[in-house]
Structure formats: C-alpha cells, structure tokens
N, C-alpha and C. Protein backbone atom coordinates (compact mmCIF):
# COMPACT_ATOMS: atom_id res chain seq x y z
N UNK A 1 43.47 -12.63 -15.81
CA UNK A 1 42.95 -12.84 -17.16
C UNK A 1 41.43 -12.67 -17.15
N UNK A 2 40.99 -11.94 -18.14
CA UNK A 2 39.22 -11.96 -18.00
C UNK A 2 38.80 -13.13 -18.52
N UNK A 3 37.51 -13.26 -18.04
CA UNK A 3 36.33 -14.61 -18.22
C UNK A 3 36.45 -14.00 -19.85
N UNK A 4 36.53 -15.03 -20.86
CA UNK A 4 35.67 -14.70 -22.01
C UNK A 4 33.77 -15.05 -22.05
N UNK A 5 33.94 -14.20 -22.81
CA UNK A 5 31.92 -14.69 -22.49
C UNK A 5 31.28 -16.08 -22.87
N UNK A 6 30.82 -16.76 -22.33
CA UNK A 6 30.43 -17.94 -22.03
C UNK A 6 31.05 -19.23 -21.86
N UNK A 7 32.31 -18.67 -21.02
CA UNK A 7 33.45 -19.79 -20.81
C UNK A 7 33.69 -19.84 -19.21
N UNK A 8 33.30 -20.34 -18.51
CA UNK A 8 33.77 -19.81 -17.17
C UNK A 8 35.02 -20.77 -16.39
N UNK A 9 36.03 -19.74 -15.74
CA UNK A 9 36.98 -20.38 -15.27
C UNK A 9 36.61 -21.41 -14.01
N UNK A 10 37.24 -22.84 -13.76
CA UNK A 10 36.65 -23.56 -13.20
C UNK A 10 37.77 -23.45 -11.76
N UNK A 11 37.46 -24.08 -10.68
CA UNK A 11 37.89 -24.52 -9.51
C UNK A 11 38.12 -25.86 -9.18
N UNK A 12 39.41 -26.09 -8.54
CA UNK A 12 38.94 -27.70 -8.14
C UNK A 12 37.84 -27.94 -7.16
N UNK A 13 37.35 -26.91 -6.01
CA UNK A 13 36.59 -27.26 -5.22
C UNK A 13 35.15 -26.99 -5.63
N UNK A 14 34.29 -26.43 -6.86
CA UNK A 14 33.40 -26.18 -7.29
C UNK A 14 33.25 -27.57 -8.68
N UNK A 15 34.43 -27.55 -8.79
CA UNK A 15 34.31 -28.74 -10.49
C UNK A 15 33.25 -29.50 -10.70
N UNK A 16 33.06 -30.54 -9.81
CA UNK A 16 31.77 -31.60 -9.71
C UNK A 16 30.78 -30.71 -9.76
N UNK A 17 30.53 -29.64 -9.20
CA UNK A 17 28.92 -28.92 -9.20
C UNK A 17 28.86 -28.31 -10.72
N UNK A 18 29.85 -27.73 -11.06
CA UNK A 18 29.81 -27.05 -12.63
C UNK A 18 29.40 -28.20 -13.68
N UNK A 19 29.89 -29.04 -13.57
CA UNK A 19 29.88 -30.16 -14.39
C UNK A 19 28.52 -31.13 -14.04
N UNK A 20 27.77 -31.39 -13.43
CA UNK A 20 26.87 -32.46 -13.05
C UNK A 20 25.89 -32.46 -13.92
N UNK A 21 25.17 -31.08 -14.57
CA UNK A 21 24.24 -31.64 -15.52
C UNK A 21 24.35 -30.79 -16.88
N UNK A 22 23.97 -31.64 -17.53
CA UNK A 22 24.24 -31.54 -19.10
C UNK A 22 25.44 -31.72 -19.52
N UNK A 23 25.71 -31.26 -20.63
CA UNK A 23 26.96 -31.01 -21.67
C UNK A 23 27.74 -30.01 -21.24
N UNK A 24 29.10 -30.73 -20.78
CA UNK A 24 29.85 -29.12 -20.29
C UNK A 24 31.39 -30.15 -21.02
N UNK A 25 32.18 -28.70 -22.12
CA UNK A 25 33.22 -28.85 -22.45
C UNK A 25 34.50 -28.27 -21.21
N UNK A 26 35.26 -28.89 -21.27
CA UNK A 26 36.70 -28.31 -20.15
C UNK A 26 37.75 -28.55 -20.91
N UNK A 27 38.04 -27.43 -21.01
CA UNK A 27 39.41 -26.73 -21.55
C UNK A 27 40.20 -26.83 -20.63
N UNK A 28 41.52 -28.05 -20.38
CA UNK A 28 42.18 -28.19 -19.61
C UNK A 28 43.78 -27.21 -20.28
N UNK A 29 44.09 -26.24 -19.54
CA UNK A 29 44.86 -25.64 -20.06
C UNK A 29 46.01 -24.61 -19.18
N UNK A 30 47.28 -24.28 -19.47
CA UNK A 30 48.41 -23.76 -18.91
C UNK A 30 48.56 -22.41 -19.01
N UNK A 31 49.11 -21.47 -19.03
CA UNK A 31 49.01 -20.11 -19.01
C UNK A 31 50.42 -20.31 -19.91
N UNK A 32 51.68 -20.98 -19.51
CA UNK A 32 52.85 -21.14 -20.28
C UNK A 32 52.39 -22.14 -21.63
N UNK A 33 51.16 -22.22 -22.03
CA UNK A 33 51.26 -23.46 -23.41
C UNK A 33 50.73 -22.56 -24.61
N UNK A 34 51.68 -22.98 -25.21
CA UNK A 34 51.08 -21.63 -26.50
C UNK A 34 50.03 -21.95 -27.71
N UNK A 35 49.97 -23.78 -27.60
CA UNK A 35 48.40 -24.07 -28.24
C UNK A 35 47.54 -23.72 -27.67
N UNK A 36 47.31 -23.53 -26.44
CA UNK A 36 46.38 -23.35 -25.50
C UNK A 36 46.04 -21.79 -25.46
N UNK A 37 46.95 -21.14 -25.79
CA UNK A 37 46.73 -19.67 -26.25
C UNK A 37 45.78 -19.46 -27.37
N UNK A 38 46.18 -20.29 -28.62
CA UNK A 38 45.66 -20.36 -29.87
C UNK A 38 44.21 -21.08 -30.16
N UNK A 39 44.32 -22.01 -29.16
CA UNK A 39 42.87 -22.30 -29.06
C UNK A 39 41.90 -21.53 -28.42
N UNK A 40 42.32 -20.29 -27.38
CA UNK A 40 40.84 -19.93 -26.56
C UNK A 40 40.09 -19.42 -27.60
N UNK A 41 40.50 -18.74 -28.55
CA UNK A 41 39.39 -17.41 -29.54
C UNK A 41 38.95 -18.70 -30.14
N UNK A 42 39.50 -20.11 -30.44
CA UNK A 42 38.14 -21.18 -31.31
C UNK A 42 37.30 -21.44 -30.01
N UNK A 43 37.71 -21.84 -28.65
CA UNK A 43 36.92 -22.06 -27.83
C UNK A 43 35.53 -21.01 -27.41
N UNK A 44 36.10 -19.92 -27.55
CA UNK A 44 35.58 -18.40 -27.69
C UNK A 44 34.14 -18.47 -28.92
N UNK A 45 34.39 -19.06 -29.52
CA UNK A 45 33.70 -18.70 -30.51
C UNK A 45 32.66 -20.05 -31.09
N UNK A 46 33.24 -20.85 -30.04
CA UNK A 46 32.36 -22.49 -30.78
C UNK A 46 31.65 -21.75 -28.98
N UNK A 47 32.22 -21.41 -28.12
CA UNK A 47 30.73 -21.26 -26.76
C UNK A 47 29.80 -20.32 -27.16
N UNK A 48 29.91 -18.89 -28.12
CA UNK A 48 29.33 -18.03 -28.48
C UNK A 48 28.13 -19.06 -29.18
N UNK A 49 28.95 -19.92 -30.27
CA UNK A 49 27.56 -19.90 -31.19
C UNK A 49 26.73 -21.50 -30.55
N UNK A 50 27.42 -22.10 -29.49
CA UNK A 50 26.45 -22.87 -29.22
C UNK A 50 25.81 -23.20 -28.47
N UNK A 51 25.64 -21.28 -27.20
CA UNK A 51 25.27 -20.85 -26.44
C UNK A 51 23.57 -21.29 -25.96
N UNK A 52 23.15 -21.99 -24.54
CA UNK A 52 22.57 -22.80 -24.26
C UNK A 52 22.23 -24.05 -24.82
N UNK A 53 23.07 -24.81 -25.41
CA UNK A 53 23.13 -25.98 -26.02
C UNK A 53 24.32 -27.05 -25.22
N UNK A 54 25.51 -26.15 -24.62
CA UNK A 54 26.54 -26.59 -24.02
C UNK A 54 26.41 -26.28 -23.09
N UNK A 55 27.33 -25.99 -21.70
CA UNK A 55 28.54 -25.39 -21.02
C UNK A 55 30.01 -25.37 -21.46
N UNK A 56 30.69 -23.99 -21.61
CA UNK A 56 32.41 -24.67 -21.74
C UNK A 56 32.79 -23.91 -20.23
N UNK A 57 33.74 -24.70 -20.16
CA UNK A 57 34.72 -24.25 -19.05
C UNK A 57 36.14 -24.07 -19.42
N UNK A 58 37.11 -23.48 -18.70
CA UNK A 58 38.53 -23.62 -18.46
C UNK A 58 39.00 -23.75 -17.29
N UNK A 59 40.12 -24.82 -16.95
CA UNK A 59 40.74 -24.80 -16.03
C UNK A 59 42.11 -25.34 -15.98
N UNK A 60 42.72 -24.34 -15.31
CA UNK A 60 44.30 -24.07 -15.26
C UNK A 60 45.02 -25.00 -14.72
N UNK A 61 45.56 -26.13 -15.15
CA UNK A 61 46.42 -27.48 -14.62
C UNK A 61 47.69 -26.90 -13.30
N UNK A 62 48.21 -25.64 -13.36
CA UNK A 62 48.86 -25.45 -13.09
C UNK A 62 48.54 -25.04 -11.37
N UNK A 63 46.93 -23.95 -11.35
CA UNK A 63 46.67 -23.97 -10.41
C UNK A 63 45.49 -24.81 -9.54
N UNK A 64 44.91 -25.50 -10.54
CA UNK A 64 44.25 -26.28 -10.20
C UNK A 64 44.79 -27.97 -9.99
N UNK A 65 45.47 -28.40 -9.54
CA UNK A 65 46.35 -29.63 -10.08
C UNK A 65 45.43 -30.82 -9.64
N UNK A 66 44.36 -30.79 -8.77
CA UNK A 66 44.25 -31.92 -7.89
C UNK A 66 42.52 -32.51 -9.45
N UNK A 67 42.08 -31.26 -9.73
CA UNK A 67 40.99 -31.58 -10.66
C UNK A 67 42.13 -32.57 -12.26
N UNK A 68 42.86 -32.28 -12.35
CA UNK A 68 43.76 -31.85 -13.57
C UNK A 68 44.53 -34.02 -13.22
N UNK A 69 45.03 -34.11 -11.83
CA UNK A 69 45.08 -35.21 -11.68
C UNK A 69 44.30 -35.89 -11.68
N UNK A 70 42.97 -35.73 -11.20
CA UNK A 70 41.68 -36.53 -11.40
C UNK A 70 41.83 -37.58 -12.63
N UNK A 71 41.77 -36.05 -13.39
CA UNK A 71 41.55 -36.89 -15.15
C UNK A 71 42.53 -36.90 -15.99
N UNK A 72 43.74 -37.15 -15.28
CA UNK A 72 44.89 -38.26 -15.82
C UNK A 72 45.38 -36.74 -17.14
N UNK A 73 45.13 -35.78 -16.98
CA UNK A 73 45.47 -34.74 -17.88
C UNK A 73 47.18 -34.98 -17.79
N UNK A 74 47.93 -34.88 -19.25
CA UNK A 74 49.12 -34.91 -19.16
C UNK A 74 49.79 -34.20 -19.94
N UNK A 75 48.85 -33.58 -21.15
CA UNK A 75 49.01 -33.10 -21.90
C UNK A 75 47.98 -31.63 -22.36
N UNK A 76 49.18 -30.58 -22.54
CA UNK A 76 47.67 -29.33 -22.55
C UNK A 76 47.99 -29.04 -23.96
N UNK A 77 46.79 -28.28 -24.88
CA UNK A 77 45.42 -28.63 -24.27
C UNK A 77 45.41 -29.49 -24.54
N UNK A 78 43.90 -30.16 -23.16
CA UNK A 78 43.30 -31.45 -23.42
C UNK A 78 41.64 -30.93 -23.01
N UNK A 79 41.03 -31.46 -24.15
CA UNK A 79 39.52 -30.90 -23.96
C UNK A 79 38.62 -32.25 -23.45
N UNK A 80 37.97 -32.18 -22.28
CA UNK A 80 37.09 -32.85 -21.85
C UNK A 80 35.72 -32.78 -22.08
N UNK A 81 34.97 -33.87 -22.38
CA UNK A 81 33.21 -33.68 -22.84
C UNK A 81 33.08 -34.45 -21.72
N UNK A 82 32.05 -33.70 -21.14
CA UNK A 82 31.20 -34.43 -19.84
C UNK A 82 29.88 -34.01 -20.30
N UNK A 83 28.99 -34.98 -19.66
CA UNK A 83 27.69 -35.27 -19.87
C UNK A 83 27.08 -35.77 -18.96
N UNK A 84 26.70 -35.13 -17.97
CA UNK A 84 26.01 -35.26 -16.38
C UNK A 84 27.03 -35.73 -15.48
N UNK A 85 28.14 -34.87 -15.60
CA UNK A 85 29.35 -35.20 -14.97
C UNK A 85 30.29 -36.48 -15.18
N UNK A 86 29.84 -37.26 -16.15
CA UNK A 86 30.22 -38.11 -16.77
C UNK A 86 31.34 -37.79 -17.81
N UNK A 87 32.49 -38.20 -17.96
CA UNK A 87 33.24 -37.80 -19.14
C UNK A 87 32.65 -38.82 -20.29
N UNK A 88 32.69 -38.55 -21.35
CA UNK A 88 32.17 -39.21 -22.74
C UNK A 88 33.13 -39.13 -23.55
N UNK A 89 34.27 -37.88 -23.38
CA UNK A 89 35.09 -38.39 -24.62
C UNK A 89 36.44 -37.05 -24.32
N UNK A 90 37.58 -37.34 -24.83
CA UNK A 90 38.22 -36.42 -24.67
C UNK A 90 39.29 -35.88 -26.49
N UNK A 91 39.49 -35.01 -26.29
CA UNK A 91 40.60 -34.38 -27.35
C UNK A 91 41.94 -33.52 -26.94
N UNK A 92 42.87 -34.27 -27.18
CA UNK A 92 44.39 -33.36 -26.83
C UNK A 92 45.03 -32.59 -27.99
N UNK A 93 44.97 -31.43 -28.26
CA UNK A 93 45.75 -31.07 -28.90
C UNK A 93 45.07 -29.84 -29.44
N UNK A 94 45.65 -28.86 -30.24
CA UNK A 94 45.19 -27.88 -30.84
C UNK A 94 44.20 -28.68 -31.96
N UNK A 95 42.82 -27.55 -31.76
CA UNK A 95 41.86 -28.55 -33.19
C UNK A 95 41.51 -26.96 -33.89
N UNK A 96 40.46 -26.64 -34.88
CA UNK A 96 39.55 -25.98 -35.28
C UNK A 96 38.22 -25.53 -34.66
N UNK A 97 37.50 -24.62 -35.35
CA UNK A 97 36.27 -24.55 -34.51
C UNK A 97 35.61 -25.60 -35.04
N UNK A 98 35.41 -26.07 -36.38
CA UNK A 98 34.50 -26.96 -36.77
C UNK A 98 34.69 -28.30 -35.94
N UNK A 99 35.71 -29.25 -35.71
CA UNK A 99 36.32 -30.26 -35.53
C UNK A 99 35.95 -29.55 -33.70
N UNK A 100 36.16 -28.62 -33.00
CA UNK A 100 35.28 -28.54 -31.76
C UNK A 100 34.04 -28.48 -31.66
N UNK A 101 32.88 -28.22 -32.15
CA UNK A 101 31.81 -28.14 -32.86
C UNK A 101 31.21 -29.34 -32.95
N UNK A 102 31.89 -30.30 -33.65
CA UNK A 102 31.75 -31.61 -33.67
C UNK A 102 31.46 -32.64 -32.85
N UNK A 103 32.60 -32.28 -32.22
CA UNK A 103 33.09 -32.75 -30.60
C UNK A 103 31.83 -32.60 -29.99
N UNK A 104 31.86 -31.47 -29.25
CA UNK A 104 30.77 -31.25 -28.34
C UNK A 104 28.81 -31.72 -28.81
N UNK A 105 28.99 -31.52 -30.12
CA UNK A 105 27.69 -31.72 -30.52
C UNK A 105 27.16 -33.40 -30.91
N UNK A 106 28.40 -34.29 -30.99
CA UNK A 106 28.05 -35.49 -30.48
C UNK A 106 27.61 -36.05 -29.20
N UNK A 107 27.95 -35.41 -28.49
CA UNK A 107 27.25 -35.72 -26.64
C UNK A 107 26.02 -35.06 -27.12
N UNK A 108 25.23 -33.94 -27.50
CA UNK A 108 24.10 -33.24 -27.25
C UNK A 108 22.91 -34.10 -27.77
C-alpha cells in the first residue's frame, strides 16, 4: 500500500521514537476493516491541511500486534492523540474530517 502524503506507516519497534515529541495522531487500523478504509482519504486530508501543526501516523493491528496491545486497541478504527508520547485522548470509530480536526487540535 503507498504512504499517503503526510501520514507515515508506523512500526512496533520505531513507535516510541515517532511519537515522543509533539502532537502525533495514530490511526490504529486493519487492512480487512472497511471503516478504516473510509476513513484514510478524511485522515488524508485533515494531515494535508494541518501539515506542521501535527504528526499522523498509521499502524496496522494486524501486523503490528505488540504496539496495538500496548494500547488496549480492540476496536478498529481507533484513533490515538499523543502529546510527547503521552496519550491525551482517544476516538473509536468512523468520524468526519471536521470532528478529526477537532480532535487533534485540542492537544495543540
């Protein structure tokens, strides 16, 4: 699958370094979940316009499992807000761009 532009796919063994400073969103997500399909083009498009203000990420529960157990993920999608590697807040479920927008721009 290609990187969309300003989303980068995450690792379990890199995670903590991607995440440690600032605002980084994680798109916890399945390749078989079909909200998770429907959400990348809002995810796509809330990283476009709030490009150096955030980080977003994605990462794949399926092949990543040990990051994905970390944070009690049980349900995809589930969007994580971290804030100096800190989680601050989370959202499960298919949302909008505005209502992601939101999200992320309360940590900033």
């Amino acid at each position: 699958m290609d990187q969309p532009q300003g989303i980068k796919h995450l690792k379990d063994d890199s995670f903590t370094k991607e995440i440690e400073n600032g605002v980084t969103l994680v798109d916890f997500h399945a390749e078989w979940c079909g909200p998770c399909r429907m959400l990348a083009p809002v995810l796509e498009q809330v990283a476009t316009e709030m490009q150096g203000k955030a980080k977003f990420g994605k990462i794949d529960i399926d092949s990543e499992q040990k990051t994905a157990a970390q944070f009690q993920v049980t349900s995809v999608p589930t969007l994580i807000l971290f804030k100096d590697g800190r989680e601050v807040n989370r959202l499960v479920g298919l949302r909008d761009a505005d209502a992601v927008k939101e999200f992320v721009t309360a940590a900033l």
